[in-house]
C-alpha atoms as a PDB file:
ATOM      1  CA  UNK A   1       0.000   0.000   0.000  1.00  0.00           C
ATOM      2  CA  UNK A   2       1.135   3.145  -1.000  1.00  0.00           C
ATOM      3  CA  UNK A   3       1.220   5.736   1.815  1.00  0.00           C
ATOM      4  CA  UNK A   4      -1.150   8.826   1.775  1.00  0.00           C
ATOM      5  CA  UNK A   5       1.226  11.393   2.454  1.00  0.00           C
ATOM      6  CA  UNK A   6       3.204   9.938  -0.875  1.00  0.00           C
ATOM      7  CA  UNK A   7       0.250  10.182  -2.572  1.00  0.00           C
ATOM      8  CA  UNK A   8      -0.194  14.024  -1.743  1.00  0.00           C
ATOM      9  CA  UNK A   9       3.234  15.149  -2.774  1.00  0.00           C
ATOM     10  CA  UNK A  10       3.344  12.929  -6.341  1.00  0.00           C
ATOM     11  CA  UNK A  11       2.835  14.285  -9.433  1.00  0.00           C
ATOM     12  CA  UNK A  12       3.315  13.176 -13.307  1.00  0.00           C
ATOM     13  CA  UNK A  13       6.704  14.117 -14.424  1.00  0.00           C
ATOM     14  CA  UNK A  14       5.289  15.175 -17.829  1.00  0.00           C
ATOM     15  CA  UNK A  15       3.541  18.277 -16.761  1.00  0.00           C
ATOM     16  CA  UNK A  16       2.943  18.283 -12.818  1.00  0.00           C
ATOM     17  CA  UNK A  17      -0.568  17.503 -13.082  1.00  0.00           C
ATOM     18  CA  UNK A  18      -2.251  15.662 -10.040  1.00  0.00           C
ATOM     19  CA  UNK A  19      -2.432  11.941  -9.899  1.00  0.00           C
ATOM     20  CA  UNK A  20      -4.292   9.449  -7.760  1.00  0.00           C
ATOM     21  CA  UNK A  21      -4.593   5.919  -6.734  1.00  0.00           C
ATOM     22  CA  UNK A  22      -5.986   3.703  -9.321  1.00  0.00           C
ATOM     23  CA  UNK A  23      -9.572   1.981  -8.199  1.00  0.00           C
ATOM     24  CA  UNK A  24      -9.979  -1.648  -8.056  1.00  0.00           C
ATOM     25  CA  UNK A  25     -11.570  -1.408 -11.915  1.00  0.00           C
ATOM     26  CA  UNK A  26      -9.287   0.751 -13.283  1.00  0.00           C
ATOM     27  CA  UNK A  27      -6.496  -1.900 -12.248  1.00  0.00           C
ATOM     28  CA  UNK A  28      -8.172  -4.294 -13.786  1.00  0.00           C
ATOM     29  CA  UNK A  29      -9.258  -2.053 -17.229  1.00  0.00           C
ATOM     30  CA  UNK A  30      -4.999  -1.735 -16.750  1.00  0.00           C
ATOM     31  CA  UNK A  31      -4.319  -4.798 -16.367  1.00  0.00           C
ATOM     32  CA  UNK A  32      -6.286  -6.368 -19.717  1.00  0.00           C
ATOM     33  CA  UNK A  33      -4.921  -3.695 -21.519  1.00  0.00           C
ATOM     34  CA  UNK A  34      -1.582  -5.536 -20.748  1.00  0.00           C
ATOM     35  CA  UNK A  35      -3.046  -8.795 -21.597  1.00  0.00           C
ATOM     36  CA  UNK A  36      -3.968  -7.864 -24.962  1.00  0.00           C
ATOM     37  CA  UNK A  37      -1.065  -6.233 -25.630  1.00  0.00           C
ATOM     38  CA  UNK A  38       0.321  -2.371 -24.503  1.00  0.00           C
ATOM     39  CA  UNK A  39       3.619  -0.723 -25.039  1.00  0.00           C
ATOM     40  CA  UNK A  40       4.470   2.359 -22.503  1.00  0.00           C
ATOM     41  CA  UNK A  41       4.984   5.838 -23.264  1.00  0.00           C
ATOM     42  CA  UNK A  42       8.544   4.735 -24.331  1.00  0.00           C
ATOM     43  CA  UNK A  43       7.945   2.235 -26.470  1.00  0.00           C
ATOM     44  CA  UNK A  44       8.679  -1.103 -24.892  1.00  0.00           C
ATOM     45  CA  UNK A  45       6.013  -3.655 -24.303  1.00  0.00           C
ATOM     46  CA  UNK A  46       4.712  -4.489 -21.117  1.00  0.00           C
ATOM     47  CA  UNK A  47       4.112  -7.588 -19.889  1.00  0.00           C
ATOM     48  CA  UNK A  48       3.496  -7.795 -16.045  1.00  0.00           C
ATOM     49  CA  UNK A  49       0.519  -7.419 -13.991  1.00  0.00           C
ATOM     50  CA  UNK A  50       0.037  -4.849 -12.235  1.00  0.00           C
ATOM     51  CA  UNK A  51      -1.151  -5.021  -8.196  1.00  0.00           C
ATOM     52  CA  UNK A  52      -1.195  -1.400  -8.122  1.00  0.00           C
ATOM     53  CA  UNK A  53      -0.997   1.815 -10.417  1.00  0.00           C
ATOM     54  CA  UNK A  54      -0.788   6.096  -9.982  1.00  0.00           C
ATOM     55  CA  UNK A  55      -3.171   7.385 -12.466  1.00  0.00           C
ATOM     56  CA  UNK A  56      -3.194  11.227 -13.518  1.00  0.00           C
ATOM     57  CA  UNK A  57      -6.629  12.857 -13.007  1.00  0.00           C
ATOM     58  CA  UNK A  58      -7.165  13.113 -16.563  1.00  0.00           C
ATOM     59  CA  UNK A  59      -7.457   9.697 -17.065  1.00  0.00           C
ATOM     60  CA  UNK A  60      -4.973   9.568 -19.507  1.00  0.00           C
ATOM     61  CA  UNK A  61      -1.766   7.414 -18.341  1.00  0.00           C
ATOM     62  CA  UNK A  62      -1.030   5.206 -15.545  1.00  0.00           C
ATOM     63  CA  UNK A  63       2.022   4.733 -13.856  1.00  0.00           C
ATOM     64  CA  UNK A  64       3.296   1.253 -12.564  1.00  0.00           C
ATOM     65  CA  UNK A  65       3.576   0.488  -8.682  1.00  0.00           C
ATOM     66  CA  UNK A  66       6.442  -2.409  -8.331  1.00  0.00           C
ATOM     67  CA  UNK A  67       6.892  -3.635  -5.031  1.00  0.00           C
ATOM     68  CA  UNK A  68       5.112  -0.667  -3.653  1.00  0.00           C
ATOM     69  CA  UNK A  69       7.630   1.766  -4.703  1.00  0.00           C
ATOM     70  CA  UNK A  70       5.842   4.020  -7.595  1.00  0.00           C
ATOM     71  CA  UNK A  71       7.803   4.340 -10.742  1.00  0.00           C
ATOM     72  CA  UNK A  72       7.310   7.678 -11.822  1.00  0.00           C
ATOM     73  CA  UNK A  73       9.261   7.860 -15.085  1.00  0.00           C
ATOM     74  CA  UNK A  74       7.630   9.194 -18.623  1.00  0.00           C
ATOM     75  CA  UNK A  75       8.815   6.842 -20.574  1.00  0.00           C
ATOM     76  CA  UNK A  76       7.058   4.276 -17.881  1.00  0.00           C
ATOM     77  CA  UNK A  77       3.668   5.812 -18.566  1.00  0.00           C
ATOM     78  CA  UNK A  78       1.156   3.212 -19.822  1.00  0.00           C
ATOM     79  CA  UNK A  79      -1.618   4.842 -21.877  1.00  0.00           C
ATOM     80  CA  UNK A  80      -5.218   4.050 -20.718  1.00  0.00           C
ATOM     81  CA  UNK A  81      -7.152   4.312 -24.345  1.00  0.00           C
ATOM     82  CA  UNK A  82      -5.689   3.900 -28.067  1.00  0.00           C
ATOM     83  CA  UNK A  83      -4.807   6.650 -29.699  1.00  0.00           C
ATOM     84  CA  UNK A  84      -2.785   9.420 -26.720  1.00  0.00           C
ATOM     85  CA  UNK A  85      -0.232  11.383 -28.125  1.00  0.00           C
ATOM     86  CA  UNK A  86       2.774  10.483 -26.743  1.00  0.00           C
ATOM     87  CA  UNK A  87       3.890  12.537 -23.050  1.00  0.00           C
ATOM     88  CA  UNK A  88       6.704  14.899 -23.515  1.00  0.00           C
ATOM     89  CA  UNK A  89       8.613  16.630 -20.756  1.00  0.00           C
ATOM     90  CA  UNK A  90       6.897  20.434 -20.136  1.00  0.00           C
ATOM     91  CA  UNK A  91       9.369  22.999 -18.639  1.00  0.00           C
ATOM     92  CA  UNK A  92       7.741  24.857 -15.684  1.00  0.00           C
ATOM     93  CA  UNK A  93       6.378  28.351 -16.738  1.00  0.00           C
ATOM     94  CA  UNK A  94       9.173  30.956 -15.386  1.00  0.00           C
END
């Protein structure tokens, strides 16, 4: 289990949007997407199940939980639907 006070100070590397805990049916949405077949944001396939995820509030992209240590990395990003435009680093606004 992922602690809550992680939880509040996460964010997605991309952009710094919020992110959340992913429910009990979003894991498992996740996890047939890797069944059937999903590469991450960086191109490799992935293969394992997941037993936990971070998902941004948009919906968009989950990020893997292995051993219960979040892996917050773009290129780890696993899209949720077909079709996403890849994430891309965004520079904070100066």
């Amino acid at each position: 289990m992922i602690a809550p006070e992680l939880l509040e100070v996460l964010c997605c590397p991309s952009d710094r949007s919020p992110v959340r805990l992913a429910t009990p049916a979003e894991l498992e949405a996740l996890n047939a997407r890797i069944a059937g077949g999903v590469k991450n944001n960086g191109g490799a396939a992935v293969s394992d199940k997941l037993e936990a995820a971070i998902i941004r509030v948009d919906g968009t992209f989950a990020y893997p939980v292995r051993e219960e240590i979040p892996v917050m990395l773009i290129d780890e990003a696993i899209p949720l639907r077909d079709g996403l435009a890849p994430l891309r680093y965004v520079p904070p606004a100066a």
